[in-house]
N, C-alpha and C. Protein backbone atom coordinates (compact mmCIF):
# COMPACT_ATOMS: atom_id res chain seq x y z
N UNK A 1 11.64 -17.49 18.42
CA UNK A 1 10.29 -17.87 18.69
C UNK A 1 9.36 -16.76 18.20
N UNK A 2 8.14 -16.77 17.57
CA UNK A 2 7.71 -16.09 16.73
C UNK A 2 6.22 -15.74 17.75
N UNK A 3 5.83 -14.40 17.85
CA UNK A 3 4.62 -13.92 18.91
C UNK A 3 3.20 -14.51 18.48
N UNK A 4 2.34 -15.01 19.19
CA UNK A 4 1.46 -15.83 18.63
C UNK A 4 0.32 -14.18 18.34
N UNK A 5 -0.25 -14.37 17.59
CA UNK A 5 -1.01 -13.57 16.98
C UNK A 5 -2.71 -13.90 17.28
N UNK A 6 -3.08 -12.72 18.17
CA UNK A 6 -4.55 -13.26 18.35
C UNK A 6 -5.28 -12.77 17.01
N UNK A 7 -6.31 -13.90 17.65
CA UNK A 7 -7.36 -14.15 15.91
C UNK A 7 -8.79 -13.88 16.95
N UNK A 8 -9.26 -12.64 16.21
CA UNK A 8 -10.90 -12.52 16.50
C UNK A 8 -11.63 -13.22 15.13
N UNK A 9 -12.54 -14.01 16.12
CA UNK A 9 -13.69 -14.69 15.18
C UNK A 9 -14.96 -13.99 14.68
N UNK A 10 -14.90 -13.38 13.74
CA UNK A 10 -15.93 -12.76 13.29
C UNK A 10 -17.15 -13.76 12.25
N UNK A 11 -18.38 -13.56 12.61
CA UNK A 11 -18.98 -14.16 12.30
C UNK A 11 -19.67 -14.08 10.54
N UNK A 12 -19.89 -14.62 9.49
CA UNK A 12 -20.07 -14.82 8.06
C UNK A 12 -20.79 -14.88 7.42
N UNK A 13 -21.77 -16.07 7.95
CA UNK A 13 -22.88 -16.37 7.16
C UNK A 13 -23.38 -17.46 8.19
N UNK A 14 -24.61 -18.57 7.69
CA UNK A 14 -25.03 -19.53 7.91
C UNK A 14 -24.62 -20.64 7.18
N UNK A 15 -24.38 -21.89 8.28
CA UNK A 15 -24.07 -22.92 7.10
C UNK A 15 -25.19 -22.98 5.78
N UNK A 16 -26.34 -22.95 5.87
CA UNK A 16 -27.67 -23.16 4.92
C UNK A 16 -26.68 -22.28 4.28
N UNK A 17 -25.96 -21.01 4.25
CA UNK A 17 -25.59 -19.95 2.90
C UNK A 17 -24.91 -20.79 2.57
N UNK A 18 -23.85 -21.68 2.65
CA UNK A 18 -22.83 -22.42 1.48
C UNK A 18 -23.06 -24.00 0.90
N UNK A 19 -23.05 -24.09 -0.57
CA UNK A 19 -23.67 -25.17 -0.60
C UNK A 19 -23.05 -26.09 -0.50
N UNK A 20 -23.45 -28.09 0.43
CA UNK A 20 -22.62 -28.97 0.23
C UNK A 20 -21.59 -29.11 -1.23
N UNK A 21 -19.96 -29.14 -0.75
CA UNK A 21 -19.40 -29.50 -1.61
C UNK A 21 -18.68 -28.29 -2.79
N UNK A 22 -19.51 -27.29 -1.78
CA UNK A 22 -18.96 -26.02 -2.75
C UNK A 22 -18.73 -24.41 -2.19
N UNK A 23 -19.06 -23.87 -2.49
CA UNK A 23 -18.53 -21.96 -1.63
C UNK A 23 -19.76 -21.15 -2.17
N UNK A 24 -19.11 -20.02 -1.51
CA UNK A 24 -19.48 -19.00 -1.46
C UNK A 24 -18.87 -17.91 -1.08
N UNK A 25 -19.14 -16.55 -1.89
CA UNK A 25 -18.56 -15.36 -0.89
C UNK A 25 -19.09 -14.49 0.29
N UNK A 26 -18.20 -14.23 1.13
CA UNK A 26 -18.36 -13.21 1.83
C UNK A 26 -17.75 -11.73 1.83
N UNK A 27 -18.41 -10.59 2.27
CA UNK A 27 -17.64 -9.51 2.16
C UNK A 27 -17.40 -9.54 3.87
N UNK A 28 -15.84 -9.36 4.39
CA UNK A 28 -15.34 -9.44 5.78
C UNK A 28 -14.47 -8.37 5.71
N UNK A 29 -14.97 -7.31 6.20
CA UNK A 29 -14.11 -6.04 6.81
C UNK A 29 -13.38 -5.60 5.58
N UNK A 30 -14.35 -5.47 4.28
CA UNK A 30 -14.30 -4.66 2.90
C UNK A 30 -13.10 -5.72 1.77
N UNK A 31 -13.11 -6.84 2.57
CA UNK A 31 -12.29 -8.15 1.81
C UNK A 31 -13.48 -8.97 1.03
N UNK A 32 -13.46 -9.48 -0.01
CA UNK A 32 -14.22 -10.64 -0.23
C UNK A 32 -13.36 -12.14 0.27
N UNK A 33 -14.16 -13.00 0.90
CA UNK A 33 -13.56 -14.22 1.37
C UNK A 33 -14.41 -15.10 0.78
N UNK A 34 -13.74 -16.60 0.37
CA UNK A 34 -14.51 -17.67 -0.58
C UNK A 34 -14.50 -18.37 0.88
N UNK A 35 -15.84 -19.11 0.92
CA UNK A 35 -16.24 -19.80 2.17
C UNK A 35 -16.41 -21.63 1.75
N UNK A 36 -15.82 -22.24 2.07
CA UNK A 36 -16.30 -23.76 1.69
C UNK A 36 -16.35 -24.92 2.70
N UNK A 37 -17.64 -25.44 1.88
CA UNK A 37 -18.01 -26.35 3.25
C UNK A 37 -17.96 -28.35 2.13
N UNK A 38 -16.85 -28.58 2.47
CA UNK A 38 -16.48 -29.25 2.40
C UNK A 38 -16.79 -30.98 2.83
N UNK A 39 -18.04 -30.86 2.55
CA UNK A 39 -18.94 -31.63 2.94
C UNK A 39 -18.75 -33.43 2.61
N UNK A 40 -18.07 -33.61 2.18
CA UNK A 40 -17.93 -34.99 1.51
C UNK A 40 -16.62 -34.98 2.83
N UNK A 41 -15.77 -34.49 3.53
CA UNK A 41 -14.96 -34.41 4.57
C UNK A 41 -15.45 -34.38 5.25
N UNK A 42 -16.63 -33.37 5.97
CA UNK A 42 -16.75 -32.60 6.87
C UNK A 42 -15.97 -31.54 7.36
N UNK A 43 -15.21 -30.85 6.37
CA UNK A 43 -14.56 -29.74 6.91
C UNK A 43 -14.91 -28.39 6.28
N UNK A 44 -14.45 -27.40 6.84
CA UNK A 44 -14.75 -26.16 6.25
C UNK A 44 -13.59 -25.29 6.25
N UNK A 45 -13.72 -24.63 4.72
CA UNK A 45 -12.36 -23.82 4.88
C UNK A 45 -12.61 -21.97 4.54
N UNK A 46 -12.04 -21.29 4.11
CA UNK A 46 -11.75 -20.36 4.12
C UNK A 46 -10.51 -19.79 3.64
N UNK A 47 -10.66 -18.73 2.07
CA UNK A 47 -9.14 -18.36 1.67
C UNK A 47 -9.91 -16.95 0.98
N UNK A 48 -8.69 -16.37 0.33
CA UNK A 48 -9.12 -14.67 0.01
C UNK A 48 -9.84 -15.19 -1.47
N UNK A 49 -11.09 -14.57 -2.31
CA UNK A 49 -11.86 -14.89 -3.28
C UNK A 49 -10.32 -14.26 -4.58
N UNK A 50 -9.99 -13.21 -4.68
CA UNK A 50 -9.54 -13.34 -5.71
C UNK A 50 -8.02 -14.34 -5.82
N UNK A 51 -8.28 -14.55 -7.36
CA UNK A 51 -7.43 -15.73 -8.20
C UNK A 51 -6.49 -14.44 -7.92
N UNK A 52 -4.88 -15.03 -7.59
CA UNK A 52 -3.39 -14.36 -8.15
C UNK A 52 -3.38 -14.27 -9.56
N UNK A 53 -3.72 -15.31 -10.28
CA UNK A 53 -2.60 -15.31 -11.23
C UNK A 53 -3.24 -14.22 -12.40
N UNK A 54 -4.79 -14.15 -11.89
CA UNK A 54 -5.67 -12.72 -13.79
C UNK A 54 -6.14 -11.84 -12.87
N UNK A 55 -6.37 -11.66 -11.52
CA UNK A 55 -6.36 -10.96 -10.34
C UNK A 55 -8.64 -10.83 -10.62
N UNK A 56 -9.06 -11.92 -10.52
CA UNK A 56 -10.29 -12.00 -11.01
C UNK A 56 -10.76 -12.81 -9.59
N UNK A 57 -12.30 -12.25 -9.34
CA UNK A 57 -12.50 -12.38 -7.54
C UNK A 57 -13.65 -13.71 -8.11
N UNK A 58 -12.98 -15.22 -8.20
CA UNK A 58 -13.42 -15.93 -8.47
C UNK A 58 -13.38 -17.31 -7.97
N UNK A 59 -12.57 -17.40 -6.92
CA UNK A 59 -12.56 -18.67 -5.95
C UNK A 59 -13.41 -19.35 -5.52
N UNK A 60 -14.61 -18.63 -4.97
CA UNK A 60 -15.74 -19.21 -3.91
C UNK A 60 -16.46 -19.74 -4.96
N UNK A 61 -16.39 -19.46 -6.70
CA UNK A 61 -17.15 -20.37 -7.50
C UNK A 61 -16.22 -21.54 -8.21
N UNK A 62 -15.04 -21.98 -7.67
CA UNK A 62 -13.62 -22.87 -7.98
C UNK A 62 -14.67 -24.27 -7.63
N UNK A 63 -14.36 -25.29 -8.00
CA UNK A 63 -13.93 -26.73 -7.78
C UNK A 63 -13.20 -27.24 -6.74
N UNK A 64 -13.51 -27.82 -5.51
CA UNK A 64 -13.28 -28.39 -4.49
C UNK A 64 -13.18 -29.80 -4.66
N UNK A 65 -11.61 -30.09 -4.56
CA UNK A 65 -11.52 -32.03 -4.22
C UNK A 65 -10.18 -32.24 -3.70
N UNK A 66 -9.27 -32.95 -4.03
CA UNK A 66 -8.17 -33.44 -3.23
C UNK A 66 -7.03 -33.60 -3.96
N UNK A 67 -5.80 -33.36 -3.41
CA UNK A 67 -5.00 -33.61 -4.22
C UNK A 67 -3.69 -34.53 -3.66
N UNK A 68 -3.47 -35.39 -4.88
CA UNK A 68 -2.07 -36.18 -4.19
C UNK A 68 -2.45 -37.50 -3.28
N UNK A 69 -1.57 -38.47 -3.25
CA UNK A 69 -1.50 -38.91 -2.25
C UNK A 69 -2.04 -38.64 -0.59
N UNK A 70 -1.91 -37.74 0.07
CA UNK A 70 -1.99 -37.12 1.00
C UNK A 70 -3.49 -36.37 1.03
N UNK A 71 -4.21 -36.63 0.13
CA UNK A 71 -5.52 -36.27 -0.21
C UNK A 71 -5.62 -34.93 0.20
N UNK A 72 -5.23 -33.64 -0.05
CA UNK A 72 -4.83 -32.49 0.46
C UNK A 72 -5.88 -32.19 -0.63
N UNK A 73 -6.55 -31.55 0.74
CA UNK A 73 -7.93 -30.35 0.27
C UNK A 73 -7.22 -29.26 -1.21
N UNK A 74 -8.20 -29.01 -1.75
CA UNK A 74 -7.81 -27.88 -2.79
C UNK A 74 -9.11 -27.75 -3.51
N UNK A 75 -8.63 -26.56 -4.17
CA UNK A 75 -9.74 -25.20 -4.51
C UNK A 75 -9.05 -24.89 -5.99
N UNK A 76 -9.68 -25.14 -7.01
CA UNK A 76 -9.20 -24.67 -8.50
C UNK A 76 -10.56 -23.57 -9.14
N UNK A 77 -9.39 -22.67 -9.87
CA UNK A 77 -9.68 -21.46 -9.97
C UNK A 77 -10.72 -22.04 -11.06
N UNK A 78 -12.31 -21.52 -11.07
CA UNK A 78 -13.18 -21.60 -12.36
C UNK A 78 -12.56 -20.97 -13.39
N UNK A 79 -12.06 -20.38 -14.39
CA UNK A 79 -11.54 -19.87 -15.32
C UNK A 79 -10.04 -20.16 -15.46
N UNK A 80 -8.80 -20.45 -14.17
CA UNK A 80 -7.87 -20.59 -14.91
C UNK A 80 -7.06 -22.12 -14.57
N UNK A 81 -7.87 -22.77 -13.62
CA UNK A 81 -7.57 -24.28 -13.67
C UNK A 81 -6.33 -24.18 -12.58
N UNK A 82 -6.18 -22.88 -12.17
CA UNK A 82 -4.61 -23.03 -10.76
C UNK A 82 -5.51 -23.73 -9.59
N UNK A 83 -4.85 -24.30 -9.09
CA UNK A 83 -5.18 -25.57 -7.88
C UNK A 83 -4.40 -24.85 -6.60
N UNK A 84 -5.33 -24.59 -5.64
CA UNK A 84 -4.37 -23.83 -4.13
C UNK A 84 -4.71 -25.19 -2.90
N UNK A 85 -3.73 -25.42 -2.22
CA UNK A 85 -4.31 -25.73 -1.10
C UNK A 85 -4.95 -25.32 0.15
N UNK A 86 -6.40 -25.88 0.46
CA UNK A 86 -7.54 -25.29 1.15
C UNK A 86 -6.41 -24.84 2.64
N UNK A 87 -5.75 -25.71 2.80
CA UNK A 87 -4.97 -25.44 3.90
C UNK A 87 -3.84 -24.58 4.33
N UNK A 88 -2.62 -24.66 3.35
CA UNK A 88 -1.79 -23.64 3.50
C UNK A 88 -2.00 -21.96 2.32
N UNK A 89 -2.98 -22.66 1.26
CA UNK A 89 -2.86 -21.49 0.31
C UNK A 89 -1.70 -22.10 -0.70
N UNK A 90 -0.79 -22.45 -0.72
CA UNK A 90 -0.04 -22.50 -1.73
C UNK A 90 -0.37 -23.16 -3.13
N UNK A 91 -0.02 -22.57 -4.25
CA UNK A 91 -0.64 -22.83 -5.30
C UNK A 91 -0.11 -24.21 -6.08
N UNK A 92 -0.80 -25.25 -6.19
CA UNK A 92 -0.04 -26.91 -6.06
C UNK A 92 -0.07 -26.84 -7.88
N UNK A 93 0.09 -25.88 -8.72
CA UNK A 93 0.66 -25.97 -9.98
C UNK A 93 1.93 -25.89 -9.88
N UNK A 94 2.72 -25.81 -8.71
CA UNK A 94 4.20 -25.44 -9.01
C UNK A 94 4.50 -23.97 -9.58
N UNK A 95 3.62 -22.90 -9.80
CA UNK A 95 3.34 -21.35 -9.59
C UNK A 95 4.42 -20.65 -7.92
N UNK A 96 4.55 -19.59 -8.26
CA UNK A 96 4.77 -18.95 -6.97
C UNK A 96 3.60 -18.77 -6.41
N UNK A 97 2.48 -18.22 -7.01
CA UNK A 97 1.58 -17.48 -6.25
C UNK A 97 1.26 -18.39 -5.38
N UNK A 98 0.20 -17.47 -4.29
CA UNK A 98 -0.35 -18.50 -2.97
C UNK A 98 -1.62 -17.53 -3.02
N UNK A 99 -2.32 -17.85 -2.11
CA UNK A 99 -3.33 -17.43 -1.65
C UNK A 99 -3.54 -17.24 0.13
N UNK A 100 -4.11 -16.31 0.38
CA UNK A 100 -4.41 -16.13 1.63
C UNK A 100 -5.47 -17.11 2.22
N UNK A 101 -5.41 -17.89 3.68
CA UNK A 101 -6.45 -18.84 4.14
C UNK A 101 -6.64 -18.19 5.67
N UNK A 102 -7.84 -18.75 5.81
CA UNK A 102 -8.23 -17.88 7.13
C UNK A 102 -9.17 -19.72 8.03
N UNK A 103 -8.51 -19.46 9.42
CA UNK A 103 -9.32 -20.72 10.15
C UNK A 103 -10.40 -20.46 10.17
N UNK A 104 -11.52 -21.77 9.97
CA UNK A 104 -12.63 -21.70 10.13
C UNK A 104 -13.39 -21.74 11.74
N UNK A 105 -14.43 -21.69 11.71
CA UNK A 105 -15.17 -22.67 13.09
C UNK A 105 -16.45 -22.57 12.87
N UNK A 106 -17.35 -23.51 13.27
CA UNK A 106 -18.57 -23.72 12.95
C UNK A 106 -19.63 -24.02 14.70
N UNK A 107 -19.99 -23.18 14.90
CA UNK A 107 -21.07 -23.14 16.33
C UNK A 107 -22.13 -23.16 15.67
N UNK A 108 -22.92 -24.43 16.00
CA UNK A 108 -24.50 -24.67 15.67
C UNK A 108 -24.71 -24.41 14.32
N UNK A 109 -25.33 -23.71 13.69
CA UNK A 109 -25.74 -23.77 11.95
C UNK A 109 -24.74 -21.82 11.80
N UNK A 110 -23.99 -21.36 12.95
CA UNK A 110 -23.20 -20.25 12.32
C UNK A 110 -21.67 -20.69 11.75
N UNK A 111 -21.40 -19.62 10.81
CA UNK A 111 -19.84 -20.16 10.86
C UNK A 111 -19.34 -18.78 10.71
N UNK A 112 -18.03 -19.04 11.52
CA UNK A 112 -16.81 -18.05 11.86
C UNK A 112 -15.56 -18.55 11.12
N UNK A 113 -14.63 -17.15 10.72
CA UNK A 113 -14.03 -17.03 10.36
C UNK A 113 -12.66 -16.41 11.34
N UNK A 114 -11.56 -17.00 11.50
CA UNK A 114 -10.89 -16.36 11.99
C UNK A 114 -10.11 -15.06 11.90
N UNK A 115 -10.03 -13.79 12.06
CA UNK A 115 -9.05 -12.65 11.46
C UNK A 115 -8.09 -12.02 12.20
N UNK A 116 -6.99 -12.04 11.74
CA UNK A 116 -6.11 -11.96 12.87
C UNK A 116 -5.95 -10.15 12.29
C-alpha cells in the first residue's frame, strides 16, 4: 500500500489570466507550469511547460483537444506535434517521454494548483 502524499494548494493566477480553450504559464516555486482551461469541457488542467522531447518551455502555448475514442484530454507540443495526456502526462505518440501533471481546483474566479 503506497503513503498518500499531501498536496498543498498553492494559488496561480486568475481564471480571466487563461484564455478559453487554451493556457498559459505560470512560474510555481521557480518551475514554469502550463495552465489550461479547458473550456469547451469545463475542465482545467495543469502539467510542467517544458516539451521532453527538444527540452523547449513550450506547452502552455500547445493545442488542446481530445484524443481517441475515450475523448482523452491532450496538449500537443507547438513546435514538435508530441501529444501528452492532460491527465496522466503520458506522451500518446507512443514516445517514452511523459510529462509531469499537477491537480487543478478552481474557487470563485482563483485557480489552484496542487503541489505535493
Amino acid at each position: 500500500m503506497e503513503a498518500a502524499t499531501a498536496v498543498t494548494w498553492l494559488p496561480v493566477c486568475k481564471t480571466t489570466d487563461i484564455p478559453a480553450d487554451g493556457g498559459a504559464c505560470a512560474l510555481v516555486k521557480g518551475e514554469q507550469v502550463a495552465i489550461f482551461n479547458f473550456a469547451r469541457r469545463g475542465e482545467w488542467y495543469a502539467t510542467q511547460n517544458l516539451c521532453p522531447h527538444k527540452q523547449q518551455m513550450a506547452l502552455a502555448r500547445g493545442m488542446i483537444g481530445s484524443a481517441g475514442e475515450a475523448c482523452e484530454p491532450k496538449v500537443a507540443c507547438p513546435f514538435h506535434k508530441r501529444t501528452f495526456s492532460l491527465l496522466t502526462g503520458a506522451c500518446l505518440n507512443g514516445d517514452e517521454c511523459a510529462i509531469q501533471t499537477y491537480p487543478v481546483k478552481v474557487e470563485g474566479d482563483d485557480v489552484y494548483i496542487g503541489w505535493a
